[in-house]
Protein backbone atom coordinates (compact mmCIF):
# COMPACT_ATOMS: atom_id res chain seq x y z
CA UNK A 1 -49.17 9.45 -35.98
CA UNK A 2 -48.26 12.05 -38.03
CA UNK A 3 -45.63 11.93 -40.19
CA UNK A 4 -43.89 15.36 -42.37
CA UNK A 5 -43.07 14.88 -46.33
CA UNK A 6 -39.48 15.98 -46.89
CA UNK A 7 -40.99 19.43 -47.96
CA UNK A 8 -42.44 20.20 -44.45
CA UNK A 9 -39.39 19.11 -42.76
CA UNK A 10 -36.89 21.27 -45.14
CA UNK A 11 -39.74 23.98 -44.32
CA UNK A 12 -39.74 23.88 -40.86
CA UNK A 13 -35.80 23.59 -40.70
CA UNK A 14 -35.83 27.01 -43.04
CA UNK A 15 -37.86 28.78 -40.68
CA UNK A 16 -36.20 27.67 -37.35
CA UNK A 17 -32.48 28.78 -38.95
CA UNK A 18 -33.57 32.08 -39.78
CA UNK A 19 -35.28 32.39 -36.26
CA UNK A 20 -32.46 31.80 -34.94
CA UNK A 21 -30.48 34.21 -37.21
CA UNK A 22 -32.97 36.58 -36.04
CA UNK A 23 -32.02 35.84 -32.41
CA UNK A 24 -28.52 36.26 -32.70
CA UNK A 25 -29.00 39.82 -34.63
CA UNK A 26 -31.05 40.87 -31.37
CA UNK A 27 -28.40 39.70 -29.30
CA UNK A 28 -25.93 41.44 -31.27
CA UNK A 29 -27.43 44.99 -31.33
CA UNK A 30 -28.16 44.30 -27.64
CA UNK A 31 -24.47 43.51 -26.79
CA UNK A 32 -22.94 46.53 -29.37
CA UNK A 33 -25.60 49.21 -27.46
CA UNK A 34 -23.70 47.72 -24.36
CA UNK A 35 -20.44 48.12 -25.23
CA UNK A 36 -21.36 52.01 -26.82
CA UNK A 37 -22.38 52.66 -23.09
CA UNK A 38 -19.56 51.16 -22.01
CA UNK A 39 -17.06 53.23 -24.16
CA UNK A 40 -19.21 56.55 -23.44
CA UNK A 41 -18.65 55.83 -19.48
CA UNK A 42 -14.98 55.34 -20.32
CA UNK A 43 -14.89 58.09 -21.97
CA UNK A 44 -16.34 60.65 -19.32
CA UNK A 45 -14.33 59.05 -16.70
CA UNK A 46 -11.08 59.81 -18.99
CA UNK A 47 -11.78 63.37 -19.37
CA UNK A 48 -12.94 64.05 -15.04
CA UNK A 49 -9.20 61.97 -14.84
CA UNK A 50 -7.94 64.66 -17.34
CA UNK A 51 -9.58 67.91 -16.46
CA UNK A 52 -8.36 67.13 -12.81
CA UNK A 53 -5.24 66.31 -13.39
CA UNK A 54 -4.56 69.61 -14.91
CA UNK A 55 -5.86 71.30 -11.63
CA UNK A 56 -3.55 69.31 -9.55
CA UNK A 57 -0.54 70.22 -12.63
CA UNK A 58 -1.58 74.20 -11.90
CA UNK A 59 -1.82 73.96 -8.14
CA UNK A 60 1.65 72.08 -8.17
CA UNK A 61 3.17 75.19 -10.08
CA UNK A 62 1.54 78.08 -8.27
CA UNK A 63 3.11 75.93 -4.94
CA UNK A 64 6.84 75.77 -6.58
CA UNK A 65 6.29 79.16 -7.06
CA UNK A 66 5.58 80.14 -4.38
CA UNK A 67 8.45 78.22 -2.74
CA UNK A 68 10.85 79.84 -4.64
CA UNK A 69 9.86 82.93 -4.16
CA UNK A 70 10.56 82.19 -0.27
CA UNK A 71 13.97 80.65 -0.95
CA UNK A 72 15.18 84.25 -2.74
CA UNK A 73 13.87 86.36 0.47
């Protein structure tokens, strides 16, 4: 069998934390470049919401408009 002296163990404990630091940084960077794309999608979809919504605000005047100009004749 083999055994480890204390400074292997401590060692090999050393290097398996910081591998798994490592792994959670990855993850980290992999979930924030998720949630950018996530924001950037939001944010698109908030301005088509937006830039249509002013078409429907400038069709709704040109029809009152027009309706009142009806109601005077």
């Amino acid at each position: 069998m083999v055994f480890f002296g204390t400074d292997e163990v401590t060692l090999v404990i050393f290097i398996g934390v910081l591998a798994a630091i490592v792994y959670s940084l990855r993850v980290l960077v992999l979930m924030e470049r998720r949630v950018a794309r996530m924001d950037e999608n939001l944010e698109k979809i908030t301005l088509r919401i937006a830039t249509e919504e002013a078409k429907i605000e400038r069709e709704e005047r040109e029809i009152e408009k027009a309706l009142k100009i009806k109601k005077k004749r």
